[in-house]
C-alpha atoms as a PDB file:
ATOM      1  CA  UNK A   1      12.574  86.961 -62.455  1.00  0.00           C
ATOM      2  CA  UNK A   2      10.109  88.525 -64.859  1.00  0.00           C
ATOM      3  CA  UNK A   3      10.747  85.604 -67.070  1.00  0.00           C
ATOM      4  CA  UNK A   4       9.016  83.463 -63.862  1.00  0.00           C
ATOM      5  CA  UNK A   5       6.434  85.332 -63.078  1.00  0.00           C
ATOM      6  CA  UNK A   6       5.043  84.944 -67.285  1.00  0.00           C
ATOM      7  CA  UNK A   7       4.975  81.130 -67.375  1.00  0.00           C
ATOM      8  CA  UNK A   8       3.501  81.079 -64.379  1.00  0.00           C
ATOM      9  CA  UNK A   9       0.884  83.327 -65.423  1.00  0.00           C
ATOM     10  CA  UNK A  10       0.816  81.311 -68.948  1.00  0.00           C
ATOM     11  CA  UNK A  11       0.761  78.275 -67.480  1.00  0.00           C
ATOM     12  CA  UNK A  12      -1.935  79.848 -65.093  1.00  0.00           C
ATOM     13  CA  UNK A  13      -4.255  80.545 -67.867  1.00  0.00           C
ATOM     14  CA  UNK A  14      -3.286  77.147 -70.217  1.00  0.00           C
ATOM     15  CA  UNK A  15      -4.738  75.213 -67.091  1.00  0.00           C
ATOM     16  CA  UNK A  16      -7.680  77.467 -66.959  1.00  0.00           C
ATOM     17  CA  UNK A  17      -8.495  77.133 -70.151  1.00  0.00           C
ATOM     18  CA  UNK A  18      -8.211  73.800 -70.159  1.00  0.00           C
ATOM     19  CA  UNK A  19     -10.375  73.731 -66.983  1.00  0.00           C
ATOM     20  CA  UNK A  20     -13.232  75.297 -68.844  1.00  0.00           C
ATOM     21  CA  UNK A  21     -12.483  72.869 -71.798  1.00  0.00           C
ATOM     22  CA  UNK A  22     -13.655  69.807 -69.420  1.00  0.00           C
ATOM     23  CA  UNK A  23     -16.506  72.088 -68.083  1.00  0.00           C
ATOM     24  CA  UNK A  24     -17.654  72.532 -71.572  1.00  0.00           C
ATOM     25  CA  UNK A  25     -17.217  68.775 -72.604  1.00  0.00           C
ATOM     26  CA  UNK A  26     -19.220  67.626 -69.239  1.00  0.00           C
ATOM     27  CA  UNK A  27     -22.203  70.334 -70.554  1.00  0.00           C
ATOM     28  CA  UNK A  28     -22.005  69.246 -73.515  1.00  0.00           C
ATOM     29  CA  UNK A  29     -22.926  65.274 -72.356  1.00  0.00           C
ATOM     30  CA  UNK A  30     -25.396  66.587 -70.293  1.00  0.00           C
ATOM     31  CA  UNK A  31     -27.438  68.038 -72.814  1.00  0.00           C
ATOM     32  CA  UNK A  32     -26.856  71.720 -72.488  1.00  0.00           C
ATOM     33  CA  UNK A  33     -24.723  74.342 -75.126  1.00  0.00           C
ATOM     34  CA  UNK A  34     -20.452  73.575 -75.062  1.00  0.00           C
ATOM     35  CA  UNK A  35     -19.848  76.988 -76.361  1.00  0.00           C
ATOM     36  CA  UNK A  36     -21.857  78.947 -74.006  1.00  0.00           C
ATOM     37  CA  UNK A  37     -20.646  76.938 -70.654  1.00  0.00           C
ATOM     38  CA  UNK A  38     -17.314  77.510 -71.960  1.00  0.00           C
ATOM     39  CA  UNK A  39     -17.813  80.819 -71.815  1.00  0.00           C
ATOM     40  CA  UNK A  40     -19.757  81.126 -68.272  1.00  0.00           C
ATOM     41  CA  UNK A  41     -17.076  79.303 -66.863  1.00  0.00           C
ATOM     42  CA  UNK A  42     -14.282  81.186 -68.427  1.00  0.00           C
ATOM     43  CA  UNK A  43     -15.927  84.245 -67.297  1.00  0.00           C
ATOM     44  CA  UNK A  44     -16.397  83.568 -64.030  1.00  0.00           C
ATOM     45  CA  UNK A  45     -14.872  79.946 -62.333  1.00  0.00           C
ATOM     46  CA  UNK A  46     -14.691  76.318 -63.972  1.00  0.00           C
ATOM     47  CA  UNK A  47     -15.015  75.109 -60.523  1.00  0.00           C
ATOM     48  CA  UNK A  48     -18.298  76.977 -59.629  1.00  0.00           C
ATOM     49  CA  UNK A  49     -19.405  76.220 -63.293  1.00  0.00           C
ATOM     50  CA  UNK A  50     -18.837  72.641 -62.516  1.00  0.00           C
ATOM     51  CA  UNK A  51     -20.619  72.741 -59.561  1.00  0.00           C
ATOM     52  CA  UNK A  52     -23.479  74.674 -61.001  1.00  0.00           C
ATOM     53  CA  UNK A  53     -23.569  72.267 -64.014  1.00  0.00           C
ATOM     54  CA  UNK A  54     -23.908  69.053 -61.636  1.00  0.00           C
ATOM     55  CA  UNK A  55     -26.603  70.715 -59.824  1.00  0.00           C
ATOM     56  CA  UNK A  56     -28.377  70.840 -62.946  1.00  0.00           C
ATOM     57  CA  UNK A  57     -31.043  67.953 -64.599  1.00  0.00           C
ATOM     58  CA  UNK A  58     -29.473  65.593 -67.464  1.00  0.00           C
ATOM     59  CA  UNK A  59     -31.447  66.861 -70.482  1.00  0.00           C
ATOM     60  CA  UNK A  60     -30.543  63.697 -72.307  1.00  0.00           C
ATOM     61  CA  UNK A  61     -31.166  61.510 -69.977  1.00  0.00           C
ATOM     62  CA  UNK A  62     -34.408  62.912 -69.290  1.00  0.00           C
ATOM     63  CA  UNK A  63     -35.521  62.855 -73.109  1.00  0.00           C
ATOM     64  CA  UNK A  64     -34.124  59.239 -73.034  1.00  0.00           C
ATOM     65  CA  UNK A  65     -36.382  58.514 -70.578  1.00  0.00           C
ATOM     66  CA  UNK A  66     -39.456  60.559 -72.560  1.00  0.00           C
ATOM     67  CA  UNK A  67     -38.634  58.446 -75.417  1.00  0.00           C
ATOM     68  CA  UNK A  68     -38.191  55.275 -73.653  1.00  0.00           C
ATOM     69  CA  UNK A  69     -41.943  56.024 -71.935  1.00  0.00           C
ATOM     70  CA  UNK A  70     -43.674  56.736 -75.578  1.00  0.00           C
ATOM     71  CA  UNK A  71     -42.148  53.688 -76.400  1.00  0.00           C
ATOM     72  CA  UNK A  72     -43.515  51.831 -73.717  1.00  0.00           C
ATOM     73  CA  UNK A  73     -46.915  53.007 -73.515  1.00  0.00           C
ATOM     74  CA  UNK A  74     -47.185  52.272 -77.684  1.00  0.00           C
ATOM     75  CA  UNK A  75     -46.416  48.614 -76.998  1.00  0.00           C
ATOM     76  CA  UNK A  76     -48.939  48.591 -73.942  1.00  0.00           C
ATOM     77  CA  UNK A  77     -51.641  49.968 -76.606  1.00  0.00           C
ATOM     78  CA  UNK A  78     -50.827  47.438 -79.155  1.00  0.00           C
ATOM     79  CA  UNK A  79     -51.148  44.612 -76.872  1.00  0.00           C
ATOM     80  CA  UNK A  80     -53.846  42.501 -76.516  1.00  0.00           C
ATOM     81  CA  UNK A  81     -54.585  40.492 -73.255  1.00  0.00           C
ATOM     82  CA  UNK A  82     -56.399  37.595 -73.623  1.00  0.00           C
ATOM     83  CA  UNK A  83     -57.204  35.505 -70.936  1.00  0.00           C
ATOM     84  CA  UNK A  84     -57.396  31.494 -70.731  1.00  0.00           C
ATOM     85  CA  UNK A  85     -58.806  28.879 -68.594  1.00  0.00           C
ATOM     86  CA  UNK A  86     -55.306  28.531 -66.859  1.00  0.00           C
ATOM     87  CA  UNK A  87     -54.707  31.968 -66.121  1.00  0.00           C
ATOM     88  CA  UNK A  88     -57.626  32.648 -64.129  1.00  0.00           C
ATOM     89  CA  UNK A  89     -57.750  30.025 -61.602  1.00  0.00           C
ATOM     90  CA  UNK A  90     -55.492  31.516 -58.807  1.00  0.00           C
ATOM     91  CA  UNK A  91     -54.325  28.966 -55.819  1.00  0.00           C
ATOM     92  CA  UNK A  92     -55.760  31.123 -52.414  1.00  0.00           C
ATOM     93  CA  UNK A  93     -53.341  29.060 -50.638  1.00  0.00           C
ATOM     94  CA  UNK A  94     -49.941  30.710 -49.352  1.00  0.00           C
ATOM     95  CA  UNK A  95     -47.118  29.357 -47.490  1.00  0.00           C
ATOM     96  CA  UNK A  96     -47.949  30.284 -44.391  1.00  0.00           C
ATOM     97  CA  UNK A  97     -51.147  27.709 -44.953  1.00  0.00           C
ATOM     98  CA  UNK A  98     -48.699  25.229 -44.708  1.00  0.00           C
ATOM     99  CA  UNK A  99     -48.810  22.838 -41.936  1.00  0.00           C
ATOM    100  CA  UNK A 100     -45.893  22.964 -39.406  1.00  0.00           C
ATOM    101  CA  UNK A 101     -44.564  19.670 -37.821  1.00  0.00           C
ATOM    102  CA  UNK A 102     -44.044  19.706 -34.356  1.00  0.00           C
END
């Protein structure tokens, strides 16, 4: 009986580790420190870590999108518009100018 109750608590604690394994791995994508959401989560719950964690901003998404807007406004400096003959005579005509037939 004693024998039971150990692997369960083993087992118990193998799936809770691995729990906070998956909420370290998720932090970890998102930008933030493995090691020490490993350790919140261990500490207190994986599932309230988790939660906590998805409430939480994507740090590399949100320097992806930094970088991706540096980017941007470099190429907007370096370009040039010039404008021809064609591009600035605009038709003032739309569709619903267009004659019906009845």
């Amino acid at each position: 009986m004693e024998y039971i109750i150990l692997v369960r608590f083993i087992l118990w604690i193998i799936g809770w580790i691995i729990f906070c394994i998956f909420v370290s791995l998720n932090a970890r994508k998102m930008g933030y420190s493995s090691f020490l959401w490993f350790l919140v989560s261990a500490l207190y719950s994986p599932l309230v870590s988790l939660f906590l964690l998805a409430a939480l901003p994507n740090r590399k998404l949100e320097e992806k999108r930094k970088e991706e807007m540096r980017l941007l406004q470099k190429q907007l400096a370096r370009r040039q518009f010039v404008i021809t003959k064609d591009s600035s005579i605009i038709s003032h005509q739309t569709i619903s100018d267009d004659k019906t037939i009845y």
